[in-house]
Protein backbone atom coordinates (compact mmCIF):
# COMPACT_ATOMS: atom_id res chain seq x y z
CA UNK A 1 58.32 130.62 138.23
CA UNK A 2 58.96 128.39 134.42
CA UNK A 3 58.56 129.86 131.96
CA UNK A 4 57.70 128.03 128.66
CA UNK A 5 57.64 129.13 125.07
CA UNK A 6 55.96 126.41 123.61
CA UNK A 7 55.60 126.24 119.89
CA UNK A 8 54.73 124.39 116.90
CA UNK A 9 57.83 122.09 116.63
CA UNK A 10 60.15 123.05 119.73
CA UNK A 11 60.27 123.32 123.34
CA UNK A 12 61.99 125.88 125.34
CA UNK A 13 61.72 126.14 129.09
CA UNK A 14 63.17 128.72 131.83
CA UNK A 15 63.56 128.49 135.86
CA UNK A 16 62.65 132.27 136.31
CA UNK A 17 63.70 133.81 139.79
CA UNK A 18 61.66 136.65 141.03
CA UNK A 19 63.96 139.26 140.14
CA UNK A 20 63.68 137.44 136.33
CA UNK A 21 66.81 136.13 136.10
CA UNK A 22 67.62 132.88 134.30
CA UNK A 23 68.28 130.35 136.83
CA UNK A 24 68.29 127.25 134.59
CA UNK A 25 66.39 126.34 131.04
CA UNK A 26 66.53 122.91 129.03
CA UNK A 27 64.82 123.22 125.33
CA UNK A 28 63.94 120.19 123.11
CA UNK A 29 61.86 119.14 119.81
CA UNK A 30 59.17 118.39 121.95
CA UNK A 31 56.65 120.88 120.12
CA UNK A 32 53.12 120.17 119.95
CA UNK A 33 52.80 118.30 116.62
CA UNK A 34 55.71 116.09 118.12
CA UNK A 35 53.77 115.70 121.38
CA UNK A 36 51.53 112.59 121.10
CA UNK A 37 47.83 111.83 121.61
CA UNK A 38 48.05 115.49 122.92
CA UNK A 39 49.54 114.08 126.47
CA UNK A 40 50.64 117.72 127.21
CA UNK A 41 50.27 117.19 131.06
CA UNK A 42 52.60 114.05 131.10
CA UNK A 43 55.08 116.18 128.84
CA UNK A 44 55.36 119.22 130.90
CA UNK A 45 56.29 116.77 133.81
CA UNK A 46 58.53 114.59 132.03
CA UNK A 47 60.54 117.77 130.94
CA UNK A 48 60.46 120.00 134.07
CA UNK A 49 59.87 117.57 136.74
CA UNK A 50 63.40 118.36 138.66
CA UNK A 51 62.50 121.70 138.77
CA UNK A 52 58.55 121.50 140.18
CA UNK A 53 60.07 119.01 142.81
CA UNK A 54 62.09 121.78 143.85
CA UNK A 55 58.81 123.53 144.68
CA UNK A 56 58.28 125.45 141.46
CA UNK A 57 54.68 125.54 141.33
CA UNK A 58 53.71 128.57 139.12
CA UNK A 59 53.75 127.43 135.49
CA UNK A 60 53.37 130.44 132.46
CA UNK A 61 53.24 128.88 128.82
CA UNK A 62 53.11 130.86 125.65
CA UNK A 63 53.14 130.02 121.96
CA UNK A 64 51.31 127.41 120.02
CA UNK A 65 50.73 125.73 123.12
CA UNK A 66 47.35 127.58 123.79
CA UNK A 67 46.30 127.27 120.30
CA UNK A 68 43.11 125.37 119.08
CA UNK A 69 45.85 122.10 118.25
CA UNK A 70 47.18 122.85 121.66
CA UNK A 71 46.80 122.02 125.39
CA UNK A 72 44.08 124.71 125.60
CA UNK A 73 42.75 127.40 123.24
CA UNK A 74 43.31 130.60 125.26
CA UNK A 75 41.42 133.16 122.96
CA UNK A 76 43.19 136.11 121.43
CA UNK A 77 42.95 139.16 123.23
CA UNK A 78 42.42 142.54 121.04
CA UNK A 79 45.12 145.37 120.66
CA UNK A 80 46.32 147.38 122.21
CA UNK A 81 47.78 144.56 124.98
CA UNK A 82 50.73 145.22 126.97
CA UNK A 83 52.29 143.05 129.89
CA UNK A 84 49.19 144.14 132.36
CA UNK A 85 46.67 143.50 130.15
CA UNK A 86 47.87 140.19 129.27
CA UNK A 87 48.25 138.63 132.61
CA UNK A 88 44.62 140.41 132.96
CA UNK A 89 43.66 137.55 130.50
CA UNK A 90 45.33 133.97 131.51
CA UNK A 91 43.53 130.90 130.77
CA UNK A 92 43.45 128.47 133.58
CA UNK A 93 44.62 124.71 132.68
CA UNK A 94 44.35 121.88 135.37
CA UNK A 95 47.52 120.75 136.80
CA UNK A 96 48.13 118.30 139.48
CA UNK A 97 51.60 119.19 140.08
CA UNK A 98 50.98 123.13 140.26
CA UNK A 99 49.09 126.14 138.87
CA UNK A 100 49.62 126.55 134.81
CA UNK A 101 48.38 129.60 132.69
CA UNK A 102 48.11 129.84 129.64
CA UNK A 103 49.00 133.66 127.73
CA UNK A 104 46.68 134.71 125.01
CA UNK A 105 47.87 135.71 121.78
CA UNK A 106 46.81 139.01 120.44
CA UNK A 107 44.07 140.22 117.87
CA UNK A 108 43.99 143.24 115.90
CA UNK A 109 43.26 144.40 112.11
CA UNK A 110 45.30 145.82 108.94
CA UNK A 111 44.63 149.20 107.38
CA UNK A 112 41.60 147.53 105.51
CA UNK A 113 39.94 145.86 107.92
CA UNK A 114 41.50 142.46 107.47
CA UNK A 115 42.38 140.34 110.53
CA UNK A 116 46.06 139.55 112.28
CA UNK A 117 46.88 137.43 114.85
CA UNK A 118 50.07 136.25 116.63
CA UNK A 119 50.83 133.83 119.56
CA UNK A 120 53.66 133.58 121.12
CA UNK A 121 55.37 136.42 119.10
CA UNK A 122 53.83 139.09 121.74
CA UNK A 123 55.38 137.72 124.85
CA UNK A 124 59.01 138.08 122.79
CA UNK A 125 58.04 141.47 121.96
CA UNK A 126 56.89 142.13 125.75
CA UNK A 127 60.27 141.02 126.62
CA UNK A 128 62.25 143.72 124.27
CA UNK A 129 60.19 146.63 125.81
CA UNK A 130 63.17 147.26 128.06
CA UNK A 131 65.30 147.84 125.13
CA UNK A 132 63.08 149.42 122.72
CA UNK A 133 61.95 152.13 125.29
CA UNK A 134 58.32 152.11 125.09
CA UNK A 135 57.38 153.11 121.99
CA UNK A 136 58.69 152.03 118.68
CA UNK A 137 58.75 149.50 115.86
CA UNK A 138 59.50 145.70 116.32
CA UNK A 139 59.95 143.15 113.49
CA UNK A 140 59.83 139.42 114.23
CA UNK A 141 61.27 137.38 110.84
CA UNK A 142 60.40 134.11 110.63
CA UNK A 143 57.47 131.77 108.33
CA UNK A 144 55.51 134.43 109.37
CA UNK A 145 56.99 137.28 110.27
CA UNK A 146 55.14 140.09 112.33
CA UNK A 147 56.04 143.77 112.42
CA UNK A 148 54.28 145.07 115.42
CA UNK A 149 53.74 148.72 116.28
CA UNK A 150 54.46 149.91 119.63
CA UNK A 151 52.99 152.90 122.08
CA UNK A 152 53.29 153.33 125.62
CA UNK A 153 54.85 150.48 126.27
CA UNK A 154 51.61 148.49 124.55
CA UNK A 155 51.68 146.67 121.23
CA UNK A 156 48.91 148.77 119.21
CA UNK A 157 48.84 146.89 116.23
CA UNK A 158 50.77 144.63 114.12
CA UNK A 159 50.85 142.73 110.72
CA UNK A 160 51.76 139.76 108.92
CA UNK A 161 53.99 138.84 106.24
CA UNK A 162 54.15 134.69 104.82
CA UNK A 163 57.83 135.04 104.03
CA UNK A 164 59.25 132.74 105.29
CA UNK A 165 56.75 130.19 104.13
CA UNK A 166 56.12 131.77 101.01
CA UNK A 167 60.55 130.84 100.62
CA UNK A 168 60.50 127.29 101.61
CA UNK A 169 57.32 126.69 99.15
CA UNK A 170 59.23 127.97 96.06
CA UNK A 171 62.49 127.41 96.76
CA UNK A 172 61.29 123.32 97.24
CA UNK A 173 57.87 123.08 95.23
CA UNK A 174 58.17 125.44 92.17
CA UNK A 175 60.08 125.08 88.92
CA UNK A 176 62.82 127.54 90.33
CA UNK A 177 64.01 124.71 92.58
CA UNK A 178 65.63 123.39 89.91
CA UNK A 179 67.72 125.91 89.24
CA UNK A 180 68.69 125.90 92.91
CA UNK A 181 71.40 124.76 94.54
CA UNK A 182 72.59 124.26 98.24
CA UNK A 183 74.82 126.51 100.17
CA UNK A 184 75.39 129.12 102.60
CA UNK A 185 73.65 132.91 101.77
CA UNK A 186 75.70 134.72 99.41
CA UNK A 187 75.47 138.45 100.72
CA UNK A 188 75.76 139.82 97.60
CA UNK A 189 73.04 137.85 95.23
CA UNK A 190 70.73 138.95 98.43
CA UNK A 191 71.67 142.05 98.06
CA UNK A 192 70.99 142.45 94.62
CA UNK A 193 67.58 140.80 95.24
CA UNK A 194 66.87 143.28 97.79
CA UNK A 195 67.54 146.10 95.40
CA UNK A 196 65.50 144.36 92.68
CA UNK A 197 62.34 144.56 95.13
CA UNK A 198 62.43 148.31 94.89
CA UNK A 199 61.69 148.17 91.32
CA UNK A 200 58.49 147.90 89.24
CA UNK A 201 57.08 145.09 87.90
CA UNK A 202 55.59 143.43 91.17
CA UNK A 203 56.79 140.77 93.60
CA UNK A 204 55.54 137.52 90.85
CA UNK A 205 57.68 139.02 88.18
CA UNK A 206 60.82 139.73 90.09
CA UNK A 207 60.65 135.94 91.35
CA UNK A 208 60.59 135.07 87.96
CA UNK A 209 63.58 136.60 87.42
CA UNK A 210 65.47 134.04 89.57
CA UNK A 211 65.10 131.57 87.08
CA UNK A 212 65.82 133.62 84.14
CA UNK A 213 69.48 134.52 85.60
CA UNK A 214 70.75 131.29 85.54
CA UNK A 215 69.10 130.20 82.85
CA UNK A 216 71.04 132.60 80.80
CA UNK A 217 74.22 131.94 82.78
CA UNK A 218 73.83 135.88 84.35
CA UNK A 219 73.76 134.33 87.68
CA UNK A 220 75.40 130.65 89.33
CA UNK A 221 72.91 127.86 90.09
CA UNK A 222 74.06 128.64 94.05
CA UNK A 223 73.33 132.08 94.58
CA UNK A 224 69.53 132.02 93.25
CA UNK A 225 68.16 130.95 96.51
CA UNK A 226 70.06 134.23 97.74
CA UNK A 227 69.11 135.89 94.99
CA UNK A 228 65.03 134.67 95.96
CA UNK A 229 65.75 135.41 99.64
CA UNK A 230 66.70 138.80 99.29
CA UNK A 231 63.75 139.28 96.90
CA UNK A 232 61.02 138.56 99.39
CA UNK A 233 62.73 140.19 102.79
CA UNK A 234 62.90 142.88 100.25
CA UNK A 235 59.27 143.34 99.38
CA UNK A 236 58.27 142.56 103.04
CA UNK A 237 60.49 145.47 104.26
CA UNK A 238 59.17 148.12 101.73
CA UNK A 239 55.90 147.40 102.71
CA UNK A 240 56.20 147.22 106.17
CA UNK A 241 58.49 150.57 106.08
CA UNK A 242 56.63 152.26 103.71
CA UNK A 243 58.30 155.55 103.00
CA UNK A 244 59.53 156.14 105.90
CA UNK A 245 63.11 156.56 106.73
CA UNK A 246 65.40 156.54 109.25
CA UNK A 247 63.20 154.33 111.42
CA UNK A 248 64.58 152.46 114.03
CA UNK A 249 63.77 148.82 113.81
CA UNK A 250 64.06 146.25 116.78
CA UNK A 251 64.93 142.79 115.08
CA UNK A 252 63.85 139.76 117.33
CA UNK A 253 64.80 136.71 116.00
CA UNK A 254 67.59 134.07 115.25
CA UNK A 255 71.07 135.54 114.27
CA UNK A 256 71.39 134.28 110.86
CA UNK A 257 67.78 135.61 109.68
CA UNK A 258 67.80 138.97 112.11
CA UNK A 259 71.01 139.57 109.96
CA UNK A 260 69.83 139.54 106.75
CA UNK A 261 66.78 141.69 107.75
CA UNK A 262 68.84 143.94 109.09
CA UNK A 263 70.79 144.23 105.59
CA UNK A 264 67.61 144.90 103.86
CA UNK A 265 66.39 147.45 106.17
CA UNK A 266 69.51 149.19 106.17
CA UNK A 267 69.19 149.18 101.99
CA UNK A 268 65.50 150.97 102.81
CA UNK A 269 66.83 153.95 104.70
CA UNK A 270 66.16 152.54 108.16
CA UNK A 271 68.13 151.05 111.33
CA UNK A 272 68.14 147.77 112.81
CA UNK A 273 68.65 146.81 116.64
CA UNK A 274 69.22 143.11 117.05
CA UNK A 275 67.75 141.11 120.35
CA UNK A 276 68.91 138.13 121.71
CA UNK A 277 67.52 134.95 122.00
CA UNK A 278 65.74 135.07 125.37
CA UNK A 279 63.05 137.48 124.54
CA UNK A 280 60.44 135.23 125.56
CA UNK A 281 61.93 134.58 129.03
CA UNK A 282 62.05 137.59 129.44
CA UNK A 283 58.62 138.41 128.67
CA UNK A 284 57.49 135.71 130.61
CA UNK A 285 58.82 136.67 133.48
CA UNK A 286 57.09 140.60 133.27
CA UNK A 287 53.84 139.01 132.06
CA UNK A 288 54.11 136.41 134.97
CA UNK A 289 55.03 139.12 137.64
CA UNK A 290 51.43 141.02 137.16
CA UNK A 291 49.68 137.45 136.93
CA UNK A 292 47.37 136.86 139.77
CA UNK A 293 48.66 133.65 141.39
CA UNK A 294 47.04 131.70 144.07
């Protein structure tokens, strides 16, 4: 089978053998706003074409992809969804060169009412289920980072935090960019912003306060964005935790941001377990072995 986690701006395909190994993969910017005139067929081709020569003929794509700007819309499927039920709901896209499916993304509401979605994030989750034993709490950091709960081996609910985002906007686009300056994360300024989100005042207010510190020389120019960083993870974390404690939290993500996630977690009373980067084969593969090919 390929596998394909096809997003927004990147590209990342896997030869999956039945067993779900990794037999080969090949990523690439090749996302679908970089995909042109929405010639999603010819892409697939042009980047797997070796591989569905070699008689690969069952294609599984997830992400973005099957979004309204995508190849297909494959509508969202309502929680709780685990690997069964997804496969349960593939969309069908026309192929000459073999049989492609499309995985929904998945549905569900907040405490009051108000509704989440994800795609792409639930077939990296499906992936970890191995790992986080069934049942359990998984955080995915990113421009939009999901915390998802998880039962029976089923993700039950979830919701969404515009952190990421919400950091590139004022970091670049507000007057605290100009106190910013370049550089790799200083652990300690995020530190001290992640301590500074556990006090009162609100989230607007503490942000504030990134400006203020350099302004009156309390903090350097190059560890506000740090400083900012640790601010929002912060907030998102105590909100996402709660007051609970000593949860265990599975982190699926890139290295660099799954570390500083895990820091702040860690500073709310809670664990972190880190995954690796092929998540999404990997749940491509288990939502691909209960998919009903022809």
């Amino acid at each position: 089978m390929i596998g394909i986690d096809w997003g927004t701006t990147s590209f990342r395909a896997f030869r999956i053998a039945r067993d779900g190994t990794i037999r080969d993969r090949r990523a690439g910017p090749r996302g679908i706003l970089n995909v042109p005139n929405s010639r999603f067929a010819e892409t697939l081709r042009e980047e797997v074409g070796p591989w569905l020569a070699a008689g690969e003929d069952h294609v599984l794509l997830s992400g973005m992809i099957g979004s309204r700007q995508g190849w297909k819309e494959a509508p969202y499927l309502p929680c709780p969804a685990g690997a069964a039920e997804i496969a349960a709901a593939l969309t069908d896209v026309p192929f000459d060169w073999g049989q492609v499916k499309l995985v929904p993304g998945l549905a569900a509401e907040d405490a009051a009412g108000v509704p989440e979605v994800m795609r792409g994030e639930e077939t990296q989750i499906i992936g970890c289920l191995a790992a986080i034993g069934g049942s359990g709490l998984a955080c995915l950091p990113g421009s939009h980072s999901k915390w998802a709960r998880i039962d029976a081996r089923r993700i039950v609910g979830f919701t969404t935090h515009l952190t990421g985002e919400a950091f590139a906007a004022l970091r670049g686009h507000t007057i605290l960019a100009r106190m910013m300056r370049d550089g790799a994360t200083d652990a300690a300024a995020f530190d001290q912003g992640v301590t500074r989100s556990g006090d009162a005042d609100g989230l607007l207010h503490h942000v504030f306060g990134a400006r203020t510190l350099a302004l009156t020389g309390r903090m350097a120019e190059s560890e506000t964005a740090s400083y900012l960083s640790g601010i929002l993870i912060g907030h998102e974390v105590r909100a996402a935790l709660g007051a609970q404690r000593g949860v265990v939290v599975q982190l699926i993500g890139t290295p660099e941001l799954t570390a500083l996630y895990a820091r702040a977690i860690a500073a709310c009373g809670c664990y972190a377990e880190r995954h690796d980067g092929d998540a999404a084969a990997h749940g491509l593969a288990a939502i691909g072995g209960h998919a009903a090919w022809t």
